[in-house]
C-alpha atoms as a PDB file:
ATOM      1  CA  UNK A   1     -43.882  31.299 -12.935  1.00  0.00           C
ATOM      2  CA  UNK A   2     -41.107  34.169 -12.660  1.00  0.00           C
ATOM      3  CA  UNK A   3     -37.858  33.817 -14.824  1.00  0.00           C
ATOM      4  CA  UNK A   4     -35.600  32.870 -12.128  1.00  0.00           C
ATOM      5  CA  UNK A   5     -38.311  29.760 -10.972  1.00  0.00           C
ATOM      6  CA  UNK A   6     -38.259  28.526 -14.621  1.00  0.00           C
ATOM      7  CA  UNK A   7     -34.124  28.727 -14.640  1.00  0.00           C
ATOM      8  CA  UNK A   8     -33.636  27.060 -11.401  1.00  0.00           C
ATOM      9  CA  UNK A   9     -36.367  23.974 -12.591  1.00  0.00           C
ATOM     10  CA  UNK A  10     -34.225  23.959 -15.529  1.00  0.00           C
ATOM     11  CA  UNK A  11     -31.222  23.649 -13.715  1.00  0.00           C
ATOM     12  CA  UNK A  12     -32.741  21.043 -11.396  1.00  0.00           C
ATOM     13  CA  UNK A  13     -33.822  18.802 -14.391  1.00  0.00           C
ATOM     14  CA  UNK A  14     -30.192  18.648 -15.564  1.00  0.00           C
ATOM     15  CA  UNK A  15     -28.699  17.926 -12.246  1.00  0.00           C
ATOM     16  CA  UNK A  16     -31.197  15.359 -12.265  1.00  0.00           C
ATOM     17  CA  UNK A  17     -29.788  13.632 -15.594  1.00  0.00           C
ATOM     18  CA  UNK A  18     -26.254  14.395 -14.598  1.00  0.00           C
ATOM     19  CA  UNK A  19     -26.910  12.310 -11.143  1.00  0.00           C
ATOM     20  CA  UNK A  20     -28.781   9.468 -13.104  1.00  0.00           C
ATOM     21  CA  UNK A  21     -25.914   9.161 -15.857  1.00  0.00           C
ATOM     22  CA  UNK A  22     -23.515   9.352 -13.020  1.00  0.00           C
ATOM     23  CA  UNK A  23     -25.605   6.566 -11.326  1.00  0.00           C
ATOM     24  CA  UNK A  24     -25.614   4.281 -14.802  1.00  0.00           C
ATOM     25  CA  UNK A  25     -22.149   4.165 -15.082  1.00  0.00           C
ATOM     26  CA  UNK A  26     -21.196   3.802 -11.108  1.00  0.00           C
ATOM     27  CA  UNK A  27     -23.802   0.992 -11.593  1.00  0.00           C
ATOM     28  CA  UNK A  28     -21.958  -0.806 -14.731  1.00  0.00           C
ATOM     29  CA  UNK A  29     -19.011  -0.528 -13.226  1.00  0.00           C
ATOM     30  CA  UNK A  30     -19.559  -1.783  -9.811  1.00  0.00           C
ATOM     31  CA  UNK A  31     -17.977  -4.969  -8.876  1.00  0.00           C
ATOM     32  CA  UNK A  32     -15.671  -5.287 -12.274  1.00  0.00           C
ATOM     33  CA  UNK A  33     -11.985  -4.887 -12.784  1.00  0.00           C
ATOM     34  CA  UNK A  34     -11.494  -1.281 -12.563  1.00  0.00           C
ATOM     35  CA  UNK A  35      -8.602   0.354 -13.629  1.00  0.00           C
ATOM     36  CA  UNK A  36      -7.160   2.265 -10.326  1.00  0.00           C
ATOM     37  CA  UNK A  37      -4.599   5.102  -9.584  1.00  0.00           C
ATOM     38  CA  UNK A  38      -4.358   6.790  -6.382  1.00  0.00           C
ATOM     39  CA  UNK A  39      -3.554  11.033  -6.103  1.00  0.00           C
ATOM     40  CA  UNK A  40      -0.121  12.354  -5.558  1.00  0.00           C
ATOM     41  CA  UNK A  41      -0.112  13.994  -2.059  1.00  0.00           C
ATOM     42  CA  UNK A  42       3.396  16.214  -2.011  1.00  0.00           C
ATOM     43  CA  UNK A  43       4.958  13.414  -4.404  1.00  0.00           C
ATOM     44  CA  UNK A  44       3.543  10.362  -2.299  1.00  0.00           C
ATOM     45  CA  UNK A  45       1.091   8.468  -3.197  1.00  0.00           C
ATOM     46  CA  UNK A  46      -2.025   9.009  -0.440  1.00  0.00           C
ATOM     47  CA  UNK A  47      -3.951   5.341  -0.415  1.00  0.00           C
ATOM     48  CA  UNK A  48      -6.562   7.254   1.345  1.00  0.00           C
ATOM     49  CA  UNK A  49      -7.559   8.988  -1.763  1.00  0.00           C
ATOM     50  CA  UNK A  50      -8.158   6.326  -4.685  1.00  0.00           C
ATOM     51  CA  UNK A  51      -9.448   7.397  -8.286  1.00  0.00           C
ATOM     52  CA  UNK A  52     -11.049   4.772 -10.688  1.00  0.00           C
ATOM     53  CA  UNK A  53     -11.509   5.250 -14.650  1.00  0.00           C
ATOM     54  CA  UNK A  54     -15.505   6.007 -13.812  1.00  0.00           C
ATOM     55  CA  UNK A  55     -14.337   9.006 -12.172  1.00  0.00           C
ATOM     56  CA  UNK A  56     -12.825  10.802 -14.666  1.00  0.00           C
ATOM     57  CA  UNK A  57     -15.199   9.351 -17.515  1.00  0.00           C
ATOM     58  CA  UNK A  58     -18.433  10.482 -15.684  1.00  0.00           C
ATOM     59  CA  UNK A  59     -16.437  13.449 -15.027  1.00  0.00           C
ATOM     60  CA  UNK A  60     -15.668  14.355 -18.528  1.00  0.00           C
ATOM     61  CA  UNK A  61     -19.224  13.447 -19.531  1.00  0.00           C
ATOM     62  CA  UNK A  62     -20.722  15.974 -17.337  1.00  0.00           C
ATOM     63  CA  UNK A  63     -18.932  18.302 -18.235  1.00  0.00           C
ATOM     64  CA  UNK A  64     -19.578  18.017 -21.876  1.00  0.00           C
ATOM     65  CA  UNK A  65     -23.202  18.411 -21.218  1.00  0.00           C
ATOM     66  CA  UNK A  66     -22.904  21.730 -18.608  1.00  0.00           C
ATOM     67  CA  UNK A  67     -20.420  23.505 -21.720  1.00  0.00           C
ATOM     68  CA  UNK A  68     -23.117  22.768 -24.372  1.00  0.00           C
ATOM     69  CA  UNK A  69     -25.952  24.136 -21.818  1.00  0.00           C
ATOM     70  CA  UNK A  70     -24.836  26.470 -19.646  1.00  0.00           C
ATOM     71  CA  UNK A  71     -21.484  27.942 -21.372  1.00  0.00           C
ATOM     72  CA  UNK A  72     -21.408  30.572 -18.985  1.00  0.00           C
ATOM     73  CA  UNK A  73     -21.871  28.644 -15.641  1.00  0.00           C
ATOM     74  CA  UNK A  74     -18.652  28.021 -13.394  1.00  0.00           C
ATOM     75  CA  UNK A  75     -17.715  24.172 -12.971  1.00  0.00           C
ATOM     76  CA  UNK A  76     -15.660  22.389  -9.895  1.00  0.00           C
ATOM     77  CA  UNK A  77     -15.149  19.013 -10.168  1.00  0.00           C
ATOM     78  CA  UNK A  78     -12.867  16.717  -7.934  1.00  0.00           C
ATOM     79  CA  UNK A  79     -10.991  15.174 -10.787  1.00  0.00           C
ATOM     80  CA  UNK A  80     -10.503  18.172 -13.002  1.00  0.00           C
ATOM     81  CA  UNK A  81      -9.421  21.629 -12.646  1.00  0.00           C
ATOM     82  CA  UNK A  82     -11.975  24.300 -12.695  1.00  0.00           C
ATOM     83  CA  UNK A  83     -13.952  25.819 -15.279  1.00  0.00           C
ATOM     84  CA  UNK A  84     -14.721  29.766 -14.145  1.00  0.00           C
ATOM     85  CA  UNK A  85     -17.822  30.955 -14.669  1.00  0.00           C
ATOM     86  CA  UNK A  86     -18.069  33.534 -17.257  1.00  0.00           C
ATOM     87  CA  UNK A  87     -20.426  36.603 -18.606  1.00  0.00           C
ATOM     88  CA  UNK A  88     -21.189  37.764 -15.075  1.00  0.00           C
ATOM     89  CA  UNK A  89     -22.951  34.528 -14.153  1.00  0.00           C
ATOM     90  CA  UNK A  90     -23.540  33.319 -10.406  1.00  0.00           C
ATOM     91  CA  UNK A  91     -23.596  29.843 -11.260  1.00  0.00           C
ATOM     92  CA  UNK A  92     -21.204  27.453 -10.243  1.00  0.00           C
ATOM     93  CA  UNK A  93     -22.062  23.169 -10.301  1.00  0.00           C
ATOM     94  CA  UNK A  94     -20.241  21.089  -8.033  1.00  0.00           C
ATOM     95  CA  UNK A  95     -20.137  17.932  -9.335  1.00  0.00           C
ATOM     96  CA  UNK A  96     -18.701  14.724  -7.923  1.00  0.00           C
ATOM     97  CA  UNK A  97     -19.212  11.941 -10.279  1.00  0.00           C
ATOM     98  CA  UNK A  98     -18.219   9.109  -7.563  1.00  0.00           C
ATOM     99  CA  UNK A  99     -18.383   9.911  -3.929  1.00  0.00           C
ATOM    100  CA  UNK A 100     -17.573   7.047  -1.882  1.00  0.00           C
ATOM    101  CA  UNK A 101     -14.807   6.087  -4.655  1.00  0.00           C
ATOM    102  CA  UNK A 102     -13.101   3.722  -1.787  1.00  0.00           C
ATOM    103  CA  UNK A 103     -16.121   2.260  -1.464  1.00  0.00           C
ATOM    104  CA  UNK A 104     -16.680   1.772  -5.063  1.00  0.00           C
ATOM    105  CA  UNK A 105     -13.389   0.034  -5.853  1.00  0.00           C
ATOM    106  CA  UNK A 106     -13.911  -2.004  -3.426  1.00  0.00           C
ATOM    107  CA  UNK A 107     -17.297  -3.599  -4.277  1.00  0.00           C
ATOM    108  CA  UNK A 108     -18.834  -2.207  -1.538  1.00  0.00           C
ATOM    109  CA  UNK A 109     -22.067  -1.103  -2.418  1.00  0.00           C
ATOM    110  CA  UNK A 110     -22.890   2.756  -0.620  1.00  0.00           C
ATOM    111  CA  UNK A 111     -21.570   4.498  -3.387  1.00  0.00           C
ATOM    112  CA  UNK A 112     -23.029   8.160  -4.887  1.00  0.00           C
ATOM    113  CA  UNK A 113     -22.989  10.604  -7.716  1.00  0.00           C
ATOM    114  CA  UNK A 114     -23.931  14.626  -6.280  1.00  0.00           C
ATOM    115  CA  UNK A 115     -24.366  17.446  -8.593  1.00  0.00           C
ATOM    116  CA  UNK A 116     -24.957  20.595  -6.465  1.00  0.00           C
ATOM    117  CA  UNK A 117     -25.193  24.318  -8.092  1.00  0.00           C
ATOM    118  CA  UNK A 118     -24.622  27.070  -6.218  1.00  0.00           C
ATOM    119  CA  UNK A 119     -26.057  31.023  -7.040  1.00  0.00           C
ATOM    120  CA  UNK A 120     -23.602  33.280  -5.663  1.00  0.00           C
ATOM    121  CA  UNK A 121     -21.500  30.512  -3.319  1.00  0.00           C
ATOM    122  CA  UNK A 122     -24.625  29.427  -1.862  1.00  0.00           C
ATOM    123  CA  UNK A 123     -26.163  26.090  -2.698  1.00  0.00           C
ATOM    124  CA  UNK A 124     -29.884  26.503  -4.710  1.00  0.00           C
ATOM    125  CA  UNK A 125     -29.957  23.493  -6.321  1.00  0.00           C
ATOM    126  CA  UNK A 126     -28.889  19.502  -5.726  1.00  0.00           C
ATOM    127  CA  UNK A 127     -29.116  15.821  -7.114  1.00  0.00           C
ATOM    128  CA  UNK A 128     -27.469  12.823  -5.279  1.00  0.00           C
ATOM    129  CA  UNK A 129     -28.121   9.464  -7.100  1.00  0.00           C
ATOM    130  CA  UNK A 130     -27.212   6.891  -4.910  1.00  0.00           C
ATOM    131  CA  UNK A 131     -27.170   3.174  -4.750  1.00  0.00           C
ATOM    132  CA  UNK A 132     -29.992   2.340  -2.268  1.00  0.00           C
ATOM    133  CA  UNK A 133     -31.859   4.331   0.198  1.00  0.00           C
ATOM    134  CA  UNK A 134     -35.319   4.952   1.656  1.00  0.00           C
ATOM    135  CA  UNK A 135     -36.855   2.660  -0.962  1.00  0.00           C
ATOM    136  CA  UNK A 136     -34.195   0.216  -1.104  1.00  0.00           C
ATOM    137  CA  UNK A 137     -33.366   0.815  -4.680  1.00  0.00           C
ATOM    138  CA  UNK A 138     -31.266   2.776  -6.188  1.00  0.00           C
ATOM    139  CA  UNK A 139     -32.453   6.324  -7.059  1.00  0.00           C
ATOM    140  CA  UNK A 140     -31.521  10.287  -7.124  1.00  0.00           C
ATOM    141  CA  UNK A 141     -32.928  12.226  -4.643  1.00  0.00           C
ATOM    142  CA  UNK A 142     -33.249  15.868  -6.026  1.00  0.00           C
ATOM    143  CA  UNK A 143     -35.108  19.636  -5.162  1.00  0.00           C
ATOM    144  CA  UNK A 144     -34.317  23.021  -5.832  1.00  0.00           C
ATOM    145  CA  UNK A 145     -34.665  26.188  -3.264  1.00  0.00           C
ATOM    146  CA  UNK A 146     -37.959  26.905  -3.014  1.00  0.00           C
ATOM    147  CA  UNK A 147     -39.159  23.724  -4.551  1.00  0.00           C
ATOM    148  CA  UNK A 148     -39.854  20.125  -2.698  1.00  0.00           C
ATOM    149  CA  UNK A 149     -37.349  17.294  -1.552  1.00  0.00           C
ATOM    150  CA  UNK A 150     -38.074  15.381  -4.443  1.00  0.00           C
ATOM    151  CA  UNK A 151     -36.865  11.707  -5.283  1.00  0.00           C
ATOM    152  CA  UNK A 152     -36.675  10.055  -9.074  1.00  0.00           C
ATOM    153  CA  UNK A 153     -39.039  12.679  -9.762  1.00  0.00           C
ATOM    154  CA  UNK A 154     -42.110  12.315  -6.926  1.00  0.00           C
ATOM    155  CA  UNK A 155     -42.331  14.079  -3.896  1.00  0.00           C
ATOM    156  CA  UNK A 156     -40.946  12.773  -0.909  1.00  0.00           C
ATOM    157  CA  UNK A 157     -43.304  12.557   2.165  1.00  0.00           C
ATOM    158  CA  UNK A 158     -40.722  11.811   5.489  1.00  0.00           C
ATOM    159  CA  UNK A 159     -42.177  10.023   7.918  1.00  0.00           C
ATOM    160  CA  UNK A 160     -40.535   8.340  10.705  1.00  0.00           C
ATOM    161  CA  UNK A 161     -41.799   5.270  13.620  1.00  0.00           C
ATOM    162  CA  UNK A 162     -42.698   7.019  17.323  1.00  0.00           C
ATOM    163  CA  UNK A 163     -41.901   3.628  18.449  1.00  0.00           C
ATOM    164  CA  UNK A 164     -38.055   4.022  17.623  1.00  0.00           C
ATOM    165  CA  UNK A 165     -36.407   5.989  20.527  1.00  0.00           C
ATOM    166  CA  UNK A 166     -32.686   5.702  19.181  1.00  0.00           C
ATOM    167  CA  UNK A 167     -32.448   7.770  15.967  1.00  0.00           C
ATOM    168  CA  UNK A 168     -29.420   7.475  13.859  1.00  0.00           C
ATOM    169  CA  UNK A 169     -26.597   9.955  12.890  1.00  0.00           C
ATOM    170  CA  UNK A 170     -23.286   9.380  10.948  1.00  0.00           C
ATOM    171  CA  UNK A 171     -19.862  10.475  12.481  1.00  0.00           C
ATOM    172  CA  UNK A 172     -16.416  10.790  11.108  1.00  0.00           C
ATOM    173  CA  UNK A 173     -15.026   7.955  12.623  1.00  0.00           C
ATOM    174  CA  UNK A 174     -17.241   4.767  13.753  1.00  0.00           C
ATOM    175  CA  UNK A 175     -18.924   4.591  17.221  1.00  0.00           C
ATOM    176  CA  UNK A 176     -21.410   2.938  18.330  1.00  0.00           C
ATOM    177  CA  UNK A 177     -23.744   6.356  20.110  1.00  0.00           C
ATOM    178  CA  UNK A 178     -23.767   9.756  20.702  1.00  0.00           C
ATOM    179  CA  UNK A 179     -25.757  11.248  23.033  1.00  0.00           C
ATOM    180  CA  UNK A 180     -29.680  10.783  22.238  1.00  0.00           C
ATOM    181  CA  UNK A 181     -28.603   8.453  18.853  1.00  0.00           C
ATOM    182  CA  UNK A 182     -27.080   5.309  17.231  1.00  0.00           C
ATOM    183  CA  UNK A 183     -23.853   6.125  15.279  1.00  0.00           C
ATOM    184  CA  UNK A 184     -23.348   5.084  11.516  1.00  0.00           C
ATOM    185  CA  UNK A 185     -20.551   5.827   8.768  1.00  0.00           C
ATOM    186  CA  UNK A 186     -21.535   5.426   5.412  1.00  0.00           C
ATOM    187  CA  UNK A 187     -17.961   6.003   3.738  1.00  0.00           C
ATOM    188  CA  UNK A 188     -19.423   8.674   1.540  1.00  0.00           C
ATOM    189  CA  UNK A 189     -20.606  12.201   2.578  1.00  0.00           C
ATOM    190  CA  UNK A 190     -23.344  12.647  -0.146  1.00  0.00           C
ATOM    191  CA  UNK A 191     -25.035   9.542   0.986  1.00  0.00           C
ATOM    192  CA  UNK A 192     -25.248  11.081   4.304  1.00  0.00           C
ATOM    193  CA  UNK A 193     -26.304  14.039   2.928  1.00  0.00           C
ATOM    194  CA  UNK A 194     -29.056  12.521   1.348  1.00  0.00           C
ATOM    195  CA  UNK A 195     -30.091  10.516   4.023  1.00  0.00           C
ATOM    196  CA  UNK A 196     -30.628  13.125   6.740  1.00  0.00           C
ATOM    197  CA  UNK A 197     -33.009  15.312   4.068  1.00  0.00           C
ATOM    198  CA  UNK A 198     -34.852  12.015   3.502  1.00  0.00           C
ATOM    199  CA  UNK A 199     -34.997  11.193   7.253  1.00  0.00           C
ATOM    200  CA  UNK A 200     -32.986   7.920   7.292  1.00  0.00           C
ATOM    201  CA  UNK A 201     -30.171   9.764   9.453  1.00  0.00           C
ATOM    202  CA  UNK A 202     -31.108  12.706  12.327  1.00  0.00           C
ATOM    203  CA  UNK A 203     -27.978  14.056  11.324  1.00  0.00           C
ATOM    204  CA  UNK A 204     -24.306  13.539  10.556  1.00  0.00           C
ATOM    205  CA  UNK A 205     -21.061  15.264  10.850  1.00  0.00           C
ATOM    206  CA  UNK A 206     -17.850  16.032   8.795  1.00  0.00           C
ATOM    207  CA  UNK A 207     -14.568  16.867   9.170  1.00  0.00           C
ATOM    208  CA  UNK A 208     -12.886  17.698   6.031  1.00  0.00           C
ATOM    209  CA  UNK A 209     -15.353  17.988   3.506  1.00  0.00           C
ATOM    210  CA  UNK A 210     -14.425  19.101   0.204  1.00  0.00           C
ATOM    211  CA  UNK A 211     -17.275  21.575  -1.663  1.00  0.00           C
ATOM    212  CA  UNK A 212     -18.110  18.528  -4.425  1.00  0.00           C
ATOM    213  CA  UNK A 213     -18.798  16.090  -1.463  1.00  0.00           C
ATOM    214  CA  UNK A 214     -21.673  17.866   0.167  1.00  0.00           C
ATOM    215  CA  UNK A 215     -22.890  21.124  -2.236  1.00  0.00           C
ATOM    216  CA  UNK A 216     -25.518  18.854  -3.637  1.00  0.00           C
ATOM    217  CA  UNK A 217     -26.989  17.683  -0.520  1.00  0.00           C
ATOM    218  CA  UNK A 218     -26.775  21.403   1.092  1.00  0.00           C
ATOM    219  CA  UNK A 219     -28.803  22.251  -1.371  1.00  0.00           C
ATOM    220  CA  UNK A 220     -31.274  19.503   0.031  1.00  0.00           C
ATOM    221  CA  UNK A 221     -31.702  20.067   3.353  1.00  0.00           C
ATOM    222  CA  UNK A 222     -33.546  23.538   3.566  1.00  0.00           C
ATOM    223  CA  UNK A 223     -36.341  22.041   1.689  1.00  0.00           C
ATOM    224  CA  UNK A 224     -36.875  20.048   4.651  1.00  0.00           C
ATOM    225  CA  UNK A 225     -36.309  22.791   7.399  1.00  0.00           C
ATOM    226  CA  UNK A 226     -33.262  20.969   7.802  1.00  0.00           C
ATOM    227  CA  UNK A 227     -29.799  22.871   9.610  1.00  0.00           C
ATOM    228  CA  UNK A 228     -26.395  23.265   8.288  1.00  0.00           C
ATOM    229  CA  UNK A 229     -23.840  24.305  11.218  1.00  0.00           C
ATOM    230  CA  UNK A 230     -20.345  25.594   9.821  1.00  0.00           C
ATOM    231  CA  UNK A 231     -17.073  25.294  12.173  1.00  0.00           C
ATOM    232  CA  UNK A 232     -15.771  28.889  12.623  1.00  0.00           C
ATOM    233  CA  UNK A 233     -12.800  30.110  14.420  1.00  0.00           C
ATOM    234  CA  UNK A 234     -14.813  31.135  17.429  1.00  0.00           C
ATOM    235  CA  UNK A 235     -16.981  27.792  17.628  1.00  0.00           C
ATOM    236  CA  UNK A 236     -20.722  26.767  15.681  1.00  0.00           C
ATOM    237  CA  UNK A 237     -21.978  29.265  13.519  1.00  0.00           C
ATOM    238  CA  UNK A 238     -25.261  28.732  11.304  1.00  0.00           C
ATOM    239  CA  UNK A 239     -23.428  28.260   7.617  1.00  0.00           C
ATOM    240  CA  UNK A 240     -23.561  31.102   5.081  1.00  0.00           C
ATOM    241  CA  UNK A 241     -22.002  29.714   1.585  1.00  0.00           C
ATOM    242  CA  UNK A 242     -18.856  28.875   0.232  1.00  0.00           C
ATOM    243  CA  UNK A 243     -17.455  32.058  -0.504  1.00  0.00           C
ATOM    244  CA  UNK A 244     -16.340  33.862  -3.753  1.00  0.00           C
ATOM    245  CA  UNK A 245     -15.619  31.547  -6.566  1.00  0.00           C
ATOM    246  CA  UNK A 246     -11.511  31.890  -6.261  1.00  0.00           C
ATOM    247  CA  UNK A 247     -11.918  30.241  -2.956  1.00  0.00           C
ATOM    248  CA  UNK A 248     -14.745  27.726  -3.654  1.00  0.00           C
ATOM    249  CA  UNK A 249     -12.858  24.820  -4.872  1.00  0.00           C
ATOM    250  CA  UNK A 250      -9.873  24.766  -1.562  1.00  0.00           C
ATOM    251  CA  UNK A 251     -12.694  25.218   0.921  1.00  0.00           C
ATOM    252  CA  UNK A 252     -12.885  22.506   3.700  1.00  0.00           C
ATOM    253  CA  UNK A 253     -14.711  22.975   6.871  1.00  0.00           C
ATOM    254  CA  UNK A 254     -16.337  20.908   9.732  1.00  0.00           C
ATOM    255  CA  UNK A 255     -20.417  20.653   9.198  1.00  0.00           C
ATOM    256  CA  UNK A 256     -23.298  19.367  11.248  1.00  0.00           C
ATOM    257  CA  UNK A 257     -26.357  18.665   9.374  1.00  0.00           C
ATOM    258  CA  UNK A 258     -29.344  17.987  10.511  1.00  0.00           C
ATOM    259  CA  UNK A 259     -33.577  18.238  11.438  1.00  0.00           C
ATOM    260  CA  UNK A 260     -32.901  17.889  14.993  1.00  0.00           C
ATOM    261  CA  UNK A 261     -33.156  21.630  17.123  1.00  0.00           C
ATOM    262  CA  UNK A 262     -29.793  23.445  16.694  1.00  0.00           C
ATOM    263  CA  UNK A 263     -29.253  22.924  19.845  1.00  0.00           C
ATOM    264  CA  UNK A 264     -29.060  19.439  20.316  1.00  0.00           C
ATOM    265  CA  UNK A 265     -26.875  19.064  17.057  1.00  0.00           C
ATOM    266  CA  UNK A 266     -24.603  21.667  18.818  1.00  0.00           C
ATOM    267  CA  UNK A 267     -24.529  20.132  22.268  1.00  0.00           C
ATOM    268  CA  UNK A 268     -24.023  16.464  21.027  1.00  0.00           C
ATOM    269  CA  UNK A 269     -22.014  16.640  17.510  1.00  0.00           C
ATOM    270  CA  UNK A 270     -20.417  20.372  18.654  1.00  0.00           C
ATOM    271  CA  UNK A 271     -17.665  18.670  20.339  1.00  0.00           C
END
């Protein structure tokens, strides 16, 4: 085992505990009387964008951990400013301790928690607990780059029924098909994330991402020959990382993800 296998399965195993401590707490919490703010967009509050207590607790927890074991790696979180990395390293986790925080406030049970790490802007490593999924149980699914799709720890064989002739995808906005599939919307991007590596979803499609949403499950769906399609200026292009680290955290742009042929993701979700 080279140096660099042994330091990404390192770094996997702690995304791994991150995601399941994440998962504890969202799992506590879920259904109580949470406290609740909302963020201040240009001095109004935006009731599109709640934040509960577990948030920022999870938050602070990870990030406890990542300073005692990786001191050098970079951290971007969605409730906290960033942490640069430091000492020349390439590493920088993404970590979103609740995604699907509308969800979660409301009771509703599709709720998440991704760690993703990234090696010079592009995503090598990734661990989304969430509530249920292929199992019906709650559970992180979790791989490294040039490792297996992995979940709680076992290898995960996909296999889907011939008989089924309407797969699924998840769009922005609810509708009931597109094209060759059955529409879904989950209400939180790492869910969906998860769900096309382990074969529950085709593929799904966002508009506004932010880089804590969806580095953990980019980091997922290579492992699975999986295709992540970028929105550029001059249309579809086949996406290449989230830039230098001054950039990282502001970055938003449309994705398609999926294990259908490029092309069909670009004729059907490229509109």
């Amino acid at each position: 085992m080279t140096k660099d296998d042994t330091e990404l399965r390192d770094i996997e195993a702690t995304a791994v505990e991150l995601a399941t401590l994440a998962g504890s707490e969202i799992a506590l919490a879920l259904g109580g009387m949470l406290e609740v703010r909302y963020k201040d967009k240009g001095g109004v509050e935006s009731l599109r964008d709640p934040v509960s207590e577990v948030d920022e607790k999870v938050e602070r927890m990870i990030r406890m951990v990542l300073a005692e074991r990786f001191p050098n790696h970079g951290i971007i979180g969605e409730e906290m400013d960033a942490r640069p990395a430091s000492g020349g390293s390439a590493y920088v986790w993404a970590v979103d301790p609740v995604d699907g925080t509308t969800n979660f406030v409301n009771g509703f049970p599709m709720v998440a928690g991704s760690i993703g790490v990234l090696r010079d802007g592009m995503p090598v490593a990734g661990a989304i607990w969430c509530s249920t999924g292929h199992a019906l149980r709650p559970g992180v699914y979790h791989g490294r780059i040039g490792g297996d799709l992995m979940f709680e720890g076992e290898t995960l064989r996909r296999s889907g029924n011939s008989a089924v002739r309407r797969r699924l995808v998840g769009l922005p906005t609810p509708a009931s098909g597109a094209g060759p599939w059955d529409a879904r919307k989950t209400g939180s991007a790492a869910i969906e994330c998860a769900f096309v590596a382990a074969g529950l979803l085709e593929a799904t499609r966002f508009e506004t991402p932010n880089i804590w949403d969806v580095a953990g499950g980019l980091a997922l769906l290579p492992l699975v020959g999986g295709e992540v399609l970028e929105r550029q200026d001059d249309g579809w292009a086949r996406f290449e990382g989230f830039g230098a680290p001054p950039a990282q955290r502001s970055w938003s742009k449309p994705l398609i993800l999926g294990t259908a042929p490029e092309a069909v993701l670009r004729e059907h979700l490229g509109g």
